[in-house]
C-alpha atoms as a PDB file:
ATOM      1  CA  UNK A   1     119.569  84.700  94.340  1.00  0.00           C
ATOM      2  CA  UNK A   2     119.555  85.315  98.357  1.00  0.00           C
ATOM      3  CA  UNK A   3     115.879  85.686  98.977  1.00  0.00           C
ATOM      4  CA  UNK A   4     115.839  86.327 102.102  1.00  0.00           C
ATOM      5  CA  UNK A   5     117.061  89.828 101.487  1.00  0.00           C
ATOM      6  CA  UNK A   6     114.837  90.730  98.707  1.00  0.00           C
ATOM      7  CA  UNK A   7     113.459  93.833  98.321  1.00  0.00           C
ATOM      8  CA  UNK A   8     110.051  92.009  98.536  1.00  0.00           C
ATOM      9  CA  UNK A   9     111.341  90.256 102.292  1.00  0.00           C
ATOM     10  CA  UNK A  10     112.532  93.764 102.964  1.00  0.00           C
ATOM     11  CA  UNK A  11     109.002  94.928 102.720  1.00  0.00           C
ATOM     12  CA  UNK A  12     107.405  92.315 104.206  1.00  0.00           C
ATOM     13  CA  UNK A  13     109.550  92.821 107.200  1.00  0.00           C
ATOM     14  CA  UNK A  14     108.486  96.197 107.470  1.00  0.00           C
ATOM     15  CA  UNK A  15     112.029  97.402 106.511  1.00  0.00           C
ATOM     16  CA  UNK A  16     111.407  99.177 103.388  1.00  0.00           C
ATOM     17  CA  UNK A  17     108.569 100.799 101.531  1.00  0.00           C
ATOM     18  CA  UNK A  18     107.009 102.084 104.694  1.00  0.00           C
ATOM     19  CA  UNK A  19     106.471 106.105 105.837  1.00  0.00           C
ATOM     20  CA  UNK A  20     109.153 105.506 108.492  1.00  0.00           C
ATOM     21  CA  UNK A  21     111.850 103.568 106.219  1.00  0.00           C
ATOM     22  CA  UNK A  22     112.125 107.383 103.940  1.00  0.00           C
ATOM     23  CA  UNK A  23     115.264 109.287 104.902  1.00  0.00           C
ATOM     24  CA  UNK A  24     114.245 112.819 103.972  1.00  0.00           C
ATOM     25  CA  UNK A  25     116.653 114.893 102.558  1.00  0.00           C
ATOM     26  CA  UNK A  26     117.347 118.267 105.038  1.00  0.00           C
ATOM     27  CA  UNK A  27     116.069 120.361 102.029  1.00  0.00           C
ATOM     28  CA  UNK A  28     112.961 118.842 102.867  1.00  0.00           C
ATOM     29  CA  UNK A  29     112.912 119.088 106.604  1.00  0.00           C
ATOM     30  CA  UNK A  30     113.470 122.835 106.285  1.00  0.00           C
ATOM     31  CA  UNK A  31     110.618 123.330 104.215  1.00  0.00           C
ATOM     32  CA  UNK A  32     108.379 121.102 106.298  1.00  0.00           C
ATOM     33  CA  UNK A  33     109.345 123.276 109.025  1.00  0.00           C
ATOM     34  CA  UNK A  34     109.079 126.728 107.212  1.00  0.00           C
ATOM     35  CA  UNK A  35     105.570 125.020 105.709  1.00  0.00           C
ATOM     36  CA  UNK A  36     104.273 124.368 109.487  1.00  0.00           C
ATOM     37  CA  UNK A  37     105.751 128.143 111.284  1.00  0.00           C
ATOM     38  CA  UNK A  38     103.823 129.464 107.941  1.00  0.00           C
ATOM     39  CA  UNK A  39     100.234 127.678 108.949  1.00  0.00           C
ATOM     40  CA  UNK A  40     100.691 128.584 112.360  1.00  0.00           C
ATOM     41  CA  UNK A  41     101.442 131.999 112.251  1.00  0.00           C
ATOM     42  CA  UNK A  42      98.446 132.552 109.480  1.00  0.00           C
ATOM     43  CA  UNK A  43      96.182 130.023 112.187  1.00  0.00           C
ATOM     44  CA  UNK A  44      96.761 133.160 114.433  1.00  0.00           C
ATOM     45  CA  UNK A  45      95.606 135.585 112.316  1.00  0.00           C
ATOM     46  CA  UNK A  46      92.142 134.002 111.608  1.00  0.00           C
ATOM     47  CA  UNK A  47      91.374 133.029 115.151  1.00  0.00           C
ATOM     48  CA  UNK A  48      89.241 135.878 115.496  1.00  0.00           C
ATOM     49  CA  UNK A  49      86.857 135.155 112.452  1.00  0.00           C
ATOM     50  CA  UNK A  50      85.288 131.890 112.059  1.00  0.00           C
ATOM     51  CA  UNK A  51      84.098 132.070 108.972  1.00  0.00           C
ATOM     52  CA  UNK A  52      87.416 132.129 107.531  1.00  0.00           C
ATOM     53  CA  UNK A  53      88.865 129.990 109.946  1.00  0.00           C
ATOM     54  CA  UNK A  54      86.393 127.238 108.893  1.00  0.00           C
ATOM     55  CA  UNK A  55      86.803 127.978 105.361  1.00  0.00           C
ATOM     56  CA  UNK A  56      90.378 127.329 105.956  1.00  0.00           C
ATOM     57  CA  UNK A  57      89.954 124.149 107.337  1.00  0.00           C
ATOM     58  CA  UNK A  58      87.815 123.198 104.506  1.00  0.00           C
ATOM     59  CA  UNK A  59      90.854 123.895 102.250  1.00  0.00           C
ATOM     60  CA  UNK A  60      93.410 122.434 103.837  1.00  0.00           C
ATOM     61  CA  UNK A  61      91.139 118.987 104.041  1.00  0.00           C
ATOM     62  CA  UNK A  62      90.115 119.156 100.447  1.00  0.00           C
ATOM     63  CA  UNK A  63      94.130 119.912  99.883  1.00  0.00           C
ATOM     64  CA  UNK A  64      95.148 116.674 101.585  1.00  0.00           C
ATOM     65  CA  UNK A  65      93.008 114.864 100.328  1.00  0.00           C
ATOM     66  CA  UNK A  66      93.685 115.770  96.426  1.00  0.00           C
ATOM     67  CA  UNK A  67      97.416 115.773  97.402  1.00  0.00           C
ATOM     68  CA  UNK A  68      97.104 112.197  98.868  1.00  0.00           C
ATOM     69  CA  UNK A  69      95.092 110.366  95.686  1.00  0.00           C
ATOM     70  CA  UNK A  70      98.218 112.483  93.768  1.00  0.00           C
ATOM     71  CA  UNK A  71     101.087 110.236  95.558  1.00  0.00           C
ATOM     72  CA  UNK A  72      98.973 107.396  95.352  1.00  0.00           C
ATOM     73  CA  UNK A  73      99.017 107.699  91.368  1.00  0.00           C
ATOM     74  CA  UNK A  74     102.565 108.308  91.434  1.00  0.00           C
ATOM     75  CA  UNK A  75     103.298 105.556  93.375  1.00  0.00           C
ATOM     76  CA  UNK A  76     101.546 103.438  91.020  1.00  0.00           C
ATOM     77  CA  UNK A  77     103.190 104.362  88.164  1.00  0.00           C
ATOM     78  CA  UNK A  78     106.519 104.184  89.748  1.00  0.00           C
ATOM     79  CA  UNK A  79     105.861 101.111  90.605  1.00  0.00           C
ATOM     80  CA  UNK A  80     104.320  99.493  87.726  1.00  0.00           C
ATOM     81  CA  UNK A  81     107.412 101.476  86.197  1.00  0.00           C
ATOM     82  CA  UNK A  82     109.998  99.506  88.141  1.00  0.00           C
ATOM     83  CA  UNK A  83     107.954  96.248  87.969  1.00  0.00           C
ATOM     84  CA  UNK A  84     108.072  96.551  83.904  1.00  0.00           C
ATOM     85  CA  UNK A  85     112.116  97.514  84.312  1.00  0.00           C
ATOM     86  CA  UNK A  86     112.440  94.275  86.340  1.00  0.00           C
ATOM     87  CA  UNK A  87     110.386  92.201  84.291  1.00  0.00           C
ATOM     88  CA  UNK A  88     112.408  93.531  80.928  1.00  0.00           C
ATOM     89  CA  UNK A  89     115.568  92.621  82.313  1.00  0.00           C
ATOM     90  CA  UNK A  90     114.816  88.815  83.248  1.00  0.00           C
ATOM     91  CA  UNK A  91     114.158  88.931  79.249  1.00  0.00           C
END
């Protein structure tokens, strides 16, 4: 087995398993994009009342944050996932 090209060296290195190693699909880039016009158009139409605008904000933190802990479980399972796959097959 060439170690030095293991998906564990590959992540070490940096060159895999990090935010910047993802190639994302152009279905996705078009709905990041559609997903960002959307926010800023509806940013523009609560400039004028902070109350909203702040309740917004609250939102879209409380959002991220639930949305982050979310991939982080998935993750986790996907990886425990693919850990128990690999550890099945040296069996």
């Amino acid at each position: 087995m060439n170690t030095t090209n293991s998906a564990i060296m590959q992540m070490i290195r940096g060159e895999r398993g990090t935010l910047e190693s993802i190639n994302y699909s152009d279905e996705y880039e078009k709905a990041k994009e559609l997903s960002i016009q959307a926010q800023a158009e509806f940013i523009k139409k609560i400039e004028d009342n902070p109350t909203l605008r702040k309740q917004y904000f609250e939102m879209e933190k409380a959002i991220g944050v639930e949305y982050t802990l979310h991939l982080e479980e998935i993750y986790k399972e996907a990886f425990y996932f693919g850990l128990s796959i690999g550890l099945e097959s040296k069996q």
